[in-house]
PDB file of N, CA and C in Angstrom:
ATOM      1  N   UNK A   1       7.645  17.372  -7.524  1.00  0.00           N
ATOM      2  CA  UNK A   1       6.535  17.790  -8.346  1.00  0.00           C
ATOM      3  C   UNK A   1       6.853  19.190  -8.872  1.00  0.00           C
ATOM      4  N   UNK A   2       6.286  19.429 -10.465  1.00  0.00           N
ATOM      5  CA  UNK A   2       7.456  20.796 -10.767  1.00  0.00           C
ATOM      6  C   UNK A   2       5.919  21.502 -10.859  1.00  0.00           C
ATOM      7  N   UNK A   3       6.037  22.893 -11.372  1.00  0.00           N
ATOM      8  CA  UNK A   3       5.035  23.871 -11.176  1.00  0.00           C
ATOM      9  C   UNK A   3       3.760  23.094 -11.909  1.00  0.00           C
ATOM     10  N   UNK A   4       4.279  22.780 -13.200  1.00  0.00           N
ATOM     11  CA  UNK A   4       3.013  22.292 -14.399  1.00  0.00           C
ATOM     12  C   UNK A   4       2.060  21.332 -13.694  1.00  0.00           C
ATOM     13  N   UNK A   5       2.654  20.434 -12.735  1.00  0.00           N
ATOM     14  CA  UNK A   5       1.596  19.308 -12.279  1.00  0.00           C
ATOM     15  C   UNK A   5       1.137  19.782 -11.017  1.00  0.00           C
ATOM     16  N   UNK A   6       1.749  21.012 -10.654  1.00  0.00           N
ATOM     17  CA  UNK A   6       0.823  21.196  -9.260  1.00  0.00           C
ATOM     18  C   UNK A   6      -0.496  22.140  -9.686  1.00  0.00           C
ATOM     19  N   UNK A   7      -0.086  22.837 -10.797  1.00  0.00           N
ATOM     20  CA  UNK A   7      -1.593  23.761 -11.566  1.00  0.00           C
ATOM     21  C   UNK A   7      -2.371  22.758 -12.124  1.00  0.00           C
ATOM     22  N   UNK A   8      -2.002  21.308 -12.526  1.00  0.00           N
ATOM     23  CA  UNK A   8      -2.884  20.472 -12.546  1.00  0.00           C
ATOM     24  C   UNK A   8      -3.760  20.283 -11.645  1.00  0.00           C
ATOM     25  N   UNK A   9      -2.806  19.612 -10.476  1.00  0.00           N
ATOM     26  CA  UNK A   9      -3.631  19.601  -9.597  1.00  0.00           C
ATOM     27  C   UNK A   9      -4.516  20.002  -8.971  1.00  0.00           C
ATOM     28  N   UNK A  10      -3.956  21.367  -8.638  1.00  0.00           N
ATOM     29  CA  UNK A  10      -5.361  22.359  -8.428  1.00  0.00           C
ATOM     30  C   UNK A  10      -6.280  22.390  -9.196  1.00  0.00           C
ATOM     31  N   UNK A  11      -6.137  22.379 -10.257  1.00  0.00           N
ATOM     32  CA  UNK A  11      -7.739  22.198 -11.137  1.00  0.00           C
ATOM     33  C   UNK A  11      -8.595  21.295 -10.813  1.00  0.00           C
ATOM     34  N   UNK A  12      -7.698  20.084 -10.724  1.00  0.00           N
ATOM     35  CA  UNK A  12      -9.082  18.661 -10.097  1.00  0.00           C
ATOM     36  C   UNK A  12      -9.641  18.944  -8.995  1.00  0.00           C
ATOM     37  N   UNK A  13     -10.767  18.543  -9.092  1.00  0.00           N
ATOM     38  CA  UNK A  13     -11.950  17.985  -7.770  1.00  0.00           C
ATOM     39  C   UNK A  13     -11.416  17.628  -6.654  1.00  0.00           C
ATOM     40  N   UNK A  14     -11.750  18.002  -5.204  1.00  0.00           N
ATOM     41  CA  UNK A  14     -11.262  16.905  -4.218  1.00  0.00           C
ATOM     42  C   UNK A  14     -10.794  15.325  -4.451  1.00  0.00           C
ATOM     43  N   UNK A  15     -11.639  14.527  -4.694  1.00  0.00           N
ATOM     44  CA  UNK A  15     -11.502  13.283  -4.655  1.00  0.00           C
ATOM     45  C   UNK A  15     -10.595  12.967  -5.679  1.00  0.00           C
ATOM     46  N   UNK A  16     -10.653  13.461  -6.789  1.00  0.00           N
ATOM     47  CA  UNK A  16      -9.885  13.679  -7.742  1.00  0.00           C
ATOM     48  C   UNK A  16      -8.029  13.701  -6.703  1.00  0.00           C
ATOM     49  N   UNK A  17      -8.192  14.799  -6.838  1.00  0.00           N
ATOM     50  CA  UNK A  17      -6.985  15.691  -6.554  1.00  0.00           C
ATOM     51  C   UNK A  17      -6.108  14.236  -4.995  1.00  0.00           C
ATOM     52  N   UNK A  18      -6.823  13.586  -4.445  1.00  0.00           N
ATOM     53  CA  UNK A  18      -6.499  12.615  -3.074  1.00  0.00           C
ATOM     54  C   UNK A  18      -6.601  11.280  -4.339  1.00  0.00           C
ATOM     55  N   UNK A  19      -7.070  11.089  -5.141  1.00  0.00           N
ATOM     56  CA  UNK A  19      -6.281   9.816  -5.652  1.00  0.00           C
ATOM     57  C   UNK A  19      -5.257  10.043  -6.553  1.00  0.00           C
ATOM     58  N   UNK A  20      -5.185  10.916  -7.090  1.00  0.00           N
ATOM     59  CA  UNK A  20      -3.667  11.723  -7.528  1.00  0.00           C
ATOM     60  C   UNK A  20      -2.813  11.667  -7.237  1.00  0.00           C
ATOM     61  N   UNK A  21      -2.701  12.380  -5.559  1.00  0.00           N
ATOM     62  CA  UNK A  21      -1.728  11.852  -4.894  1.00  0.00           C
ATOM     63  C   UNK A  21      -1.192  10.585  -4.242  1.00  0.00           C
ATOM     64  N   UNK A  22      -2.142   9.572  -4.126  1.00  0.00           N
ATOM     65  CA  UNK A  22      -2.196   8.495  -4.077  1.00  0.00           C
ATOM     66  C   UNK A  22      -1.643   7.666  -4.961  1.00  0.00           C
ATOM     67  N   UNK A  23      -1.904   8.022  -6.097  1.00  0.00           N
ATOM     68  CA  UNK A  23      -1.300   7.081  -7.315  1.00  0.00           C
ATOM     69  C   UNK A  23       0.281   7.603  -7.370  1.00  0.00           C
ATOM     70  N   UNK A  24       0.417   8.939  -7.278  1.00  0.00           N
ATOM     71  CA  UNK A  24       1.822   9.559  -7.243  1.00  0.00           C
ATOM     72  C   UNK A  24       2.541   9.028  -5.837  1.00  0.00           C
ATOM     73  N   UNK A  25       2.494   8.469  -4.835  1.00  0.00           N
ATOM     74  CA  UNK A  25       3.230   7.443  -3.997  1.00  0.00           C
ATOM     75  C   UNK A  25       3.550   6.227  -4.401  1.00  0.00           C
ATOM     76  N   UNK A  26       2.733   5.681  -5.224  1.00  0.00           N
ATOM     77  CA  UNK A  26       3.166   4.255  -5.649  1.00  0.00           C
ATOM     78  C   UNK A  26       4.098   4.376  -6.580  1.00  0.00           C
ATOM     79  N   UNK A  27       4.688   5.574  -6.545  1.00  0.00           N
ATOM     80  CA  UNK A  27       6.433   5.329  -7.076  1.00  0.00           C
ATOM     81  C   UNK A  27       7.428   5.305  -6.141  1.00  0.00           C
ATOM     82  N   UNK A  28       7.240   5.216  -4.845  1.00  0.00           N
ATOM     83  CA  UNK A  28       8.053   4.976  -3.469  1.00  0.00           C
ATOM     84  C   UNK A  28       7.958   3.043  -3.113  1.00  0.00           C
ATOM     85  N   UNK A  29       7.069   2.481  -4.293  1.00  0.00           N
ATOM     86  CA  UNK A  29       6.490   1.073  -4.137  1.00  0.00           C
ATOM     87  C   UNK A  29       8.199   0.216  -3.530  1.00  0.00           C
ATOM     88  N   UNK A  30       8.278  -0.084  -2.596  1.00  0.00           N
ATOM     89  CA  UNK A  30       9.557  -0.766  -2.125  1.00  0.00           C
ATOM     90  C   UNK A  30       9.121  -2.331  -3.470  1.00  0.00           C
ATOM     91  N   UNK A  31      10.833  -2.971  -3.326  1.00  0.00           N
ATOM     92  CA  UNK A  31      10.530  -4.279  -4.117  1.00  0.00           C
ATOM     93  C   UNK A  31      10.416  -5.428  -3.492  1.00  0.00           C
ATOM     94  N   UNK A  32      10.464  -5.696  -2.616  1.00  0.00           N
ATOM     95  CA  UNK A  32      10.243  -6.710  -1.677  1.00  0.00           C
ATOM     96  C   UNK A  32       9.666  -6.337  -0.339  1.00  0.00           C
ATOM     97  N   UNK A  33       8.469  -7.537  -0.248  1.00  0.00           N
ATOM     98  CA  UNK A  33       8.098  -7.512   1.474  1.00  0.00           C
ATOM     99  C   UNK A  33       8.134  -6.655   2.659  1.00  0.00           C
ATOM    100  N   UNK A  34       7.716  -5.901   3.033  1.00  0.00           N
ATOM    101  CA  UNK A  34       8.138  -5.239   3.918  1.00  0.00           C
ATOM    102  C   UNK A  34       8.461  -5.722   5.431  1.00  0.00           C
ATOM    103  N   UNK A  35       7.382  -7.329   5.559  1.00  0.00           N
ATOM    104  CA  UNK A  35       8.045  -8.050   6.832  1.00  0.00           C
ATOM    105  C   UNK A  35       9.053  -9.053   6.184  1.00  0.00           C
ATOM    106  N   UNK A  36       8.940  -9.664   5.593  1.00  0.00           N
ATOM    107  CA  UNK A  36       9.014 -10.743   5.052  1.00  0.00           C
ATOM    108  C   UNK A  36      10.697 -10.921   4.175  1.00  0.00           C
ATOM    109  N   UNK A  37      10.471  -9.832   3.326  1.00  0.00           N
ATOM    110  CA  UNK A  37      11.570  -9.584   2.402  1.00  0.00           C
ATOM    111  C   UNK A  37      11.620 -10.344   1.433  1.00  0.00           C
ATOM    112  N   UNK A  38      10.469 -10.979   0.926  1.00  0.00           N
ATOM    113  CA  UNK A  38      10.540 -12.071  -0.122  1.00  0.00           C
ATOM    114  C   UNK A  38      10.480 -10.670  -1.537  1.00  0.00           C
ATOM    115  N   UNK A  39      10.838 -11.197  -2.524  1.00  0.00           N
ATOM    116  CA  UNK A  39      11.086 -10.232  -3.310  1.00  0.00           C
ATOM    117  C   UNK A  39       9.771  -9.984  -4.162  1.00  0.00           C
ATOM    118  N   UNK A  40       9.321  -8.980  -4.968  1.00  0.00           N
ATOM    119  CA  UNK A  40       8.258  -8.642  -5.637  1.00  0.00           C
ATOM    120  C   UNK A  40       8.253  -8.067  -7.019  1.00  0.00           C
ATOM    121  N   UNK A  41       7.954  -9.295  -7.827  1.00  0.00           N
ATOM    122  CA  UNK A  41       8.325  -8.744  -9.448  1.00  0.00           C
ATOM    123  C   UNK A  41       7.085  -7.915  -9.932  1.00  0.00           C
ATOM    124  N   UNK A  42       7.249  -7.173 -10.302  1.00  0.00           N
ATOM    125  CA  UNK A  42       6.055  -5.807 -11.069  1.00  0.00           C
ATOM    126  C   UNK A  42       5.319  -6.076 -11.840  1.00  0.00           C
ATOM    127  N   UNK A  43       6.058  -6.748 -12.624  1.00  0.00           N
ATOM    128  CA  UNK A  43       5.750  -7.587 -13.925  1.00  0.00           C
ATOM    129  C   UNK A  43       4.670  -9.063 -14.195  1.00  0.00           C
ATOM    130  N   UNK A  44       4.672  -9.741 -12.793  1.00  0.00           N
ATOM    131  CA  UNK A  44       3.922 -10.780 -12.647  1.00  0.00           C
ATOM    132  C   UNK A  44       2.542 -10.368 -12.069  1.00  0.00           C
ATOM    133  N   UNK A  45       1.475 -10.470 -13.189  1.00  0.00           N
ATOM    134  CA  UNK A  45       0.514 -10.439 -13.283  1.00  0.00           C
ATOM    135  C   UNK A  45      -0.361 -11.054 -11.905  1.00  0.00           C
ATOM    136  N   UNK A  46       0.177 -12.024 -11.186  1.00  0.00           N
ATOM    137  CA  UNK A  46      -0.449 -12.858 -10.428  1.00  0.00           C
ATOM    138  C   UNK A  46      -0.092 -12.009  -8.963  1.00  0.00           C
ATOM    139  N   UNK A  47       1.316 -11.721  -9.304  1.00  0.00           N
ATOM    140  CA  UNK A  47       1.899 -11.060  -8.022  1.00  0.00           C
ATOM    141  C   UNK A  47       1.240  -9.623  -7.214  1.00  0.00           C
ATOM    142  N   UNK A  48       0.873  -8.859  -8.758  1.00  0.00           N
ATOM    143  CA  UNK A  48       0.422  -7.856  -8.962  1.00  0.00           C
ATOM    144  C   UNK A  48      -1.117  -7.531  -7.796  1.00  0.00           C
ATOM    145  N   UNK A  49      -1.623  -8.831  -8.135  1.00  0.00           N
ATOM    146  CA  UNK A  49      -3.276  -8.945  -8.010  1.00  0.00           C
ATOM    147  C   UNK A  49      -3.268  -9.522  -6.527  1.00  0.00           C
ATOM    148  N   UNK A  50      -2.364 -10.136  -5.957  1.00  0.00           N
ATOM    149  CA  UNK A  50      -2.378 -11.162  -4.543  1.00  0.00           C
ATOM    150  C   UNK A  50      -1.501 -10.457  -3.683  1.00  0.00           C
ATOM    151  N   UNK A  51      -0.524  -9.365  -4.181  1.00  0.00           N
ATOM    152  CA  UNK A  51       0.255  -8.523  -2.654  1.00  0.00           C
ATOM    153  C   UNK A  51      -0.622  -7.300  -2.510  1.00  0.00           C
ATOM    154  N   UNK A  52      -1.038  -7.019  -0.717  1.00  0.00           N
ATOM    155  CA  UNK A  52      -1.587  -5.935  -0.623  1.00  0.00           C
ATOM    156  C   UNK A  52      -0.235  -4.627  -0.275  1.00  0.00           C
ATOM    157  N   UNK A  53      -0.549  -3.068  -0.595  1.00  0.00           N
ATOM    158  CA  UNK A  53       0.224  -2.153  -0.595  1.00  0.00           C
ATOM    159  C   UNK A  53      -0.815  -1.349   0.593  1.00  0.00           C
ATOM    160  N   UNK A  54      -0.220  -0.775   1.154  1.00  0.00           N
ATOM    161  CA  UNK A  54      -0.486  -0.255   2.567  1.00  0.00           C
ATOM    162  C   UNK A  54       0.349   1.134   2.449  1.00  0.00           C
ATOM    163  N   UNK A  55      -0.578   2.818   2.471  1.00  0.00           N
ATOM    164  CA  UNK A  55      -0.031   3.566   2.259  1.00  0.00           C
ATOM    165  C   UNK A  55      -0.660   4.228   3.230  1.00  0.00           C
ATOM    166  N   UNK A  56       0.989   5.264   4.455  1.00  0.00           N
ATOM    167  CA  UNK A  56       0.561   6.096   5.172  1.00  0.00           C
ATOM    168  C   UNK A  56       0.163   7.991   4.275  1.00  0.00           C
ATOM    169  N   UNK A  57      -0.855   7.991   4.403  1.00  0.00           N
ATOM    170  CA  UNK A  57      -1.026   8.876   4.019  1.00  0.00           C
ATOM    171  C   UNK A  57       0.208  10.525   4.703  1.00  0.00           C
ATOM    172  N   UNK A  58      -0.056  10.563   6.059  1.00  0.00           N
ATOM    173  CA  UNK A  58       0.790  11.517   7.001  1.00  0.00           C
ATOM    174  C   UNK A  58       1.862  11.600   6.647  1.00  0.00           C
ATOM    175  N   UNK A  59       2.600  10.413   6.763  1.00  0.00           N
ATOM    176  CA  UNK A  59       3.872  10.033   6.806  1.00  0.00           C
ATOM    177  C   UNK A  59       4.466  10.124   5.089  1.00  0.00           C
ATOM    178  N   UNK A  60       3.696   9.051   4.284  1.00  0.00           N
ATOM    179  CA  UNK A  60       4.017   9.456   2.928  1.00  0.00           C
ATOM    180  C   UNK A  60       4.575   7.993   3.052  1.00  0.00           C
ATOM    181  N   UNK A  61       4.281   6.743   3.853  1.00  0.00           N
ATOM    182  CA  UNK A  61       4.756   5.692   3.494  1.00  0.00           C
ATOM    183  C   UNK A  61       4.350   4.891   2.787  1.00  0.00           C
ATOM    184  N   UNK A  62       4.949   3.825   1.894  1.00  0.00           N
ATOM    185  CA  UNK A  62       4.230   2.858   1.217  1.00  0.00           C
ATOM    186  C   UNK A  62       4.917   1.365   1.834  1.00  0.00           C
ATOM    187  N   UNK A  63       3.819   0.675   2.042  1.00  0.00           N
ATOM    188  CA  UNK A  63       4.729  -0.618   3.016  1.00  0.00           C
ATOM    189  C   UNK A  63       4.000  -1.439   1.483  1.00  0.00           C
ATOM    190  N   UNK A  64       4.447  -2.789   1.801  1.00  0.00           N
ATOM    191  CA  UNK A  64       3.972  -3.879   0.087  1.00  0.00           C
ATOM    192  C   UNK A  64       4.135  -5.097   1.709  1.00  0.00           C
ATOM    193  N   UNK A  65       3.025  -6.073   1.156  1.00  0.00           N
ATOM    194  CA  UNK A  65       2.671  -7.282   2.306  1.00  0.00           C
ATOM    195  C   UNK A  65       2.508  -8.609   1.072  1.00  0.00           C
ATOM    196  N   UNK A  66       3.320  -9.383   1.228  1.00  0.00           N
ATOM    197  CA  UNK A  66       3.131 -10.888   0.550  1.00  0.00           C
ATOM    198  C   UNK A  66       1.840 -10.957   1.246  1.00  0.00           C
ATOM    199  N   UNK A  67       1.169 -12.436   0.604  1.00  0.00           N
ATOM    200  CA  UNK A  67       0.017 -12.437   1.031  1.00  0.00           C
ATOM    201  C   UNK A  67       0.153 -13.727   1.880  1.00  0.00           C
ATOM    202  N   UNK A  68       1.297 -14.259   2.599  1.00  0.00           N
ATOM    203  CA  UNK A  68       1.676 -14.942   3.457  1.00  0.00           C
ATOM    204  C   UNK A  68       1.794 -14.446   4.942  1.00  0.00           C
ATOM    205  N   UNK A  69       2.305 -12.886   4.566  1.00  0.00           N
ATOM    206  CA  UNK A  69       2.191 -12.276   5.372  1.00  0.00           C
ATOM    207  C   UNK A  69       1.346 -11.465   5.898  1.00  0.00           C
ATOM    208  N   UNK A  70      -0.064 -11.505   5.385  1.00  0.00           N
ATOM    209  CA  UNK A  70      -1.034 -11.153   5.249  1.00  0.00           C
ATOM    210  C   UNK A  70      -1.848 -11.597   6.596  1.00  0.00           C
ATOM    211  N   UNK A  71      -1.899 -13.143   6.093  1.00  0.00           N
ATOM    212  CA  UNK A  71      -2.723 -14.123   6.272  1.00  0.00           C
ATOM    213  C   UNK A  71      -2.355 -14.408   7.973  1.00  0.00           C
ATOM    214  N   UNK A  72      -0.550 -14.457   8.324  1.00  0.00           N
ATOM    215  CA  UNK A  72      -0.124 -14.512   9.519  1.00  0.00           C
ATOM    216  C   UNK A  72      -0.955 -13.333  10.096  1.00  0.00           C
ATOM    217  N   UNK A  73      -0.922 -12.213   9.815  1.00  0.00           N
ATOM    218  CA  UNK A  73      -1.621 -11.142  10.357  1.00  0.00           C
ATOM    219  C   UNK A  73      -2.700 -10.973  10.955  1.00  0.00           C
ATOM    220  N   UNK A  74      -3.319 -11.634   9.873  1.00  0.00           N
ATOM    221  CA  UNK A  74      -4.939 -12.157   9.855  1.00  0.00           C
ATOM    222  C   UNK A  74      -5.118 -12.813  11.269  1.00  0.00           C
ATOM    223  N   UNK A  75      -4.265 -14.259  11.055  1.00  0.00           N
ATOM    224  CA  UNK A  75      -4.380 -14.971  11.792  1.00  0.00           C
ATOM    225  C   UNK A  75      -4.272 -14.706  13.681  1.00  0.00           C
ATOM    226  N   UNK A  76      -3.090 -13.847  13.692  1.00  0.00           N
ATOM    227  CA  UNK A  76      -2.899 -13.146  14.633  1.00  0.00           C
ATOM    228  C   UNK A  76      -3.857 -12.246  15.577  1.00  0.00           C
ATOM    229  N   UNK A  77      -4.453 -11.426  14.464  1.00  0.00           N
ATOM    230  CA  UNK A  77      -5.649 -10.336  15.333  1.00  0.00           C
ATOM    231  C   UNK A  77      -6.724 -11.544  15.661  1.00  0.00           C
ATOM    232  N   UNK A  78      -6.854 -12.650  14.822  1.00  0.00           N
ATOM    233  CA  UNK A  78      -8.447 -13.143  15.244  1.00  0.00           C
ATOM    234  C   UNK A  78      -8.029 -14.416  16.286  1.00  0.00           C
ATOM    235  N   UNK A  79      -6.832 -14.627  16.741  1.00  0.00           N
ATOM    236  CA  UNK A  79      -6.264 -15.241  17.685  1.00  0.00           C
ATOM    237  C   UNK A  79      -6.661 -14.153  18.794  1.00  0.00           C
ATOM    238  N   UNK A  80      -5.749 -13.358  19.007  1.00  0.00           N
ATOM    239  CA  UNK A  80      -5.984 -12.362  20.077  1.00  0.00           C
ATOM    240  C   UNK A  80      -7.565 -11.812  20.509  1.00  0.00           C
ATOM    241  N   UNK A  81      -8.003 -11.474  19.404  1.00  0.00           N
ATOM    242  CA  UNK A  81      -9.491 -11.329  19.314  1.00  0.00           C
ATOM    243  C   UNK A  81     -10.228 -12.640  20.268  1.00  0.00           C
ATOM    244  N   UNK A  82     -10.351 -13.529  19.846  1.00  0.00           N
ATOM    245  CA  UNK A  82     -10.674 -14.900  20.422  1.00  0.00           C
ATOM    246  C   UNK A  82     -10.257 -14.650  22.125  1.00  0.00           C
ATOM    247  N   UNK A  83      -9.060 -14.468  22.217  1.00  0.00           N
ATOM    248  CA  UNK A  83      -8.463 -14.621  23.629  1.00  0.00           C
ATOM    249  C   UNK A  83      -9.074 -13.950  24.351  1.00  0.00           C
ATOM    250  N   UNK A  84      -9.202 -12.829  24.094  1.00  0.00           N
ATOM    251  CA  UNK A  84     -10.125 -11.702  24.631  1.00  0.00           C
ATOM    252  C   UNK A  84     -11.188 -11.894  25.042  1.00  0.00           C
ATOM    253  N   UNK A  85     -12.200 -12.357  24.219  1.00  0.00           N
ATOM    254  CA  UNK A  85     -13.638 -13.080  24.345  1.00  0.00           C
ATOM    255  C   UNK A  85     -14.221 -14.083  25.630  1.00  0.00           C
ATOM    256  N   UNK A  86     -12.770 -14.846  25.384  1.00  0.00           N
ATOM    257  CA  UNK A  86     -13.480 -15.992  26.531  1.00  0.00           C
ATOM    258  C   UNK A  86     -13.028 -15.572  28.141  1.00  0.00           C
TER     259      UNK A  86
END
């Protein structure tokens, strides 16, 4: 980030200024899966709208989740969840 966009920055609002930086990580966007490794085109409109992106704020990571791999996830906590219960 060079001087000009950090005097930007400072000018914006809090909330402002935290989705800023937020949007400025999703150029670390990996191209494929992060469990999975299935690959992820940018360009596909469908792809775009159905993979979730998962960003550590601390760390500065950006993980990308097919939504296959999602769903295993899903499936997983409310398995364990369940187990727990009874």
């Amino acid at each position: 980030m060079n001087r000009k966009q950090r005097r930007a920055l400072k000018k914006l609002s809090k909330p402002e200024q935290e989705m800023a930086e937020k949007v400025a990580l999703f150029g670390h966007l990996p191209d494929s899966c992060s469990a999975c490794q299935k690959t992820f085109d940018k360009k596909d409109k469908d792809m775009v709208f159905s993979w979730s992106v998962v960003v550590h704020n601390e760390t500065e990571a950006v993980r990308l989740f097919c939504p296959e791999c999602i769903d295993k996830t899903k499936e997983a906590i409310n398995g364990r969840y369940e187990y727990e219960e009874t």
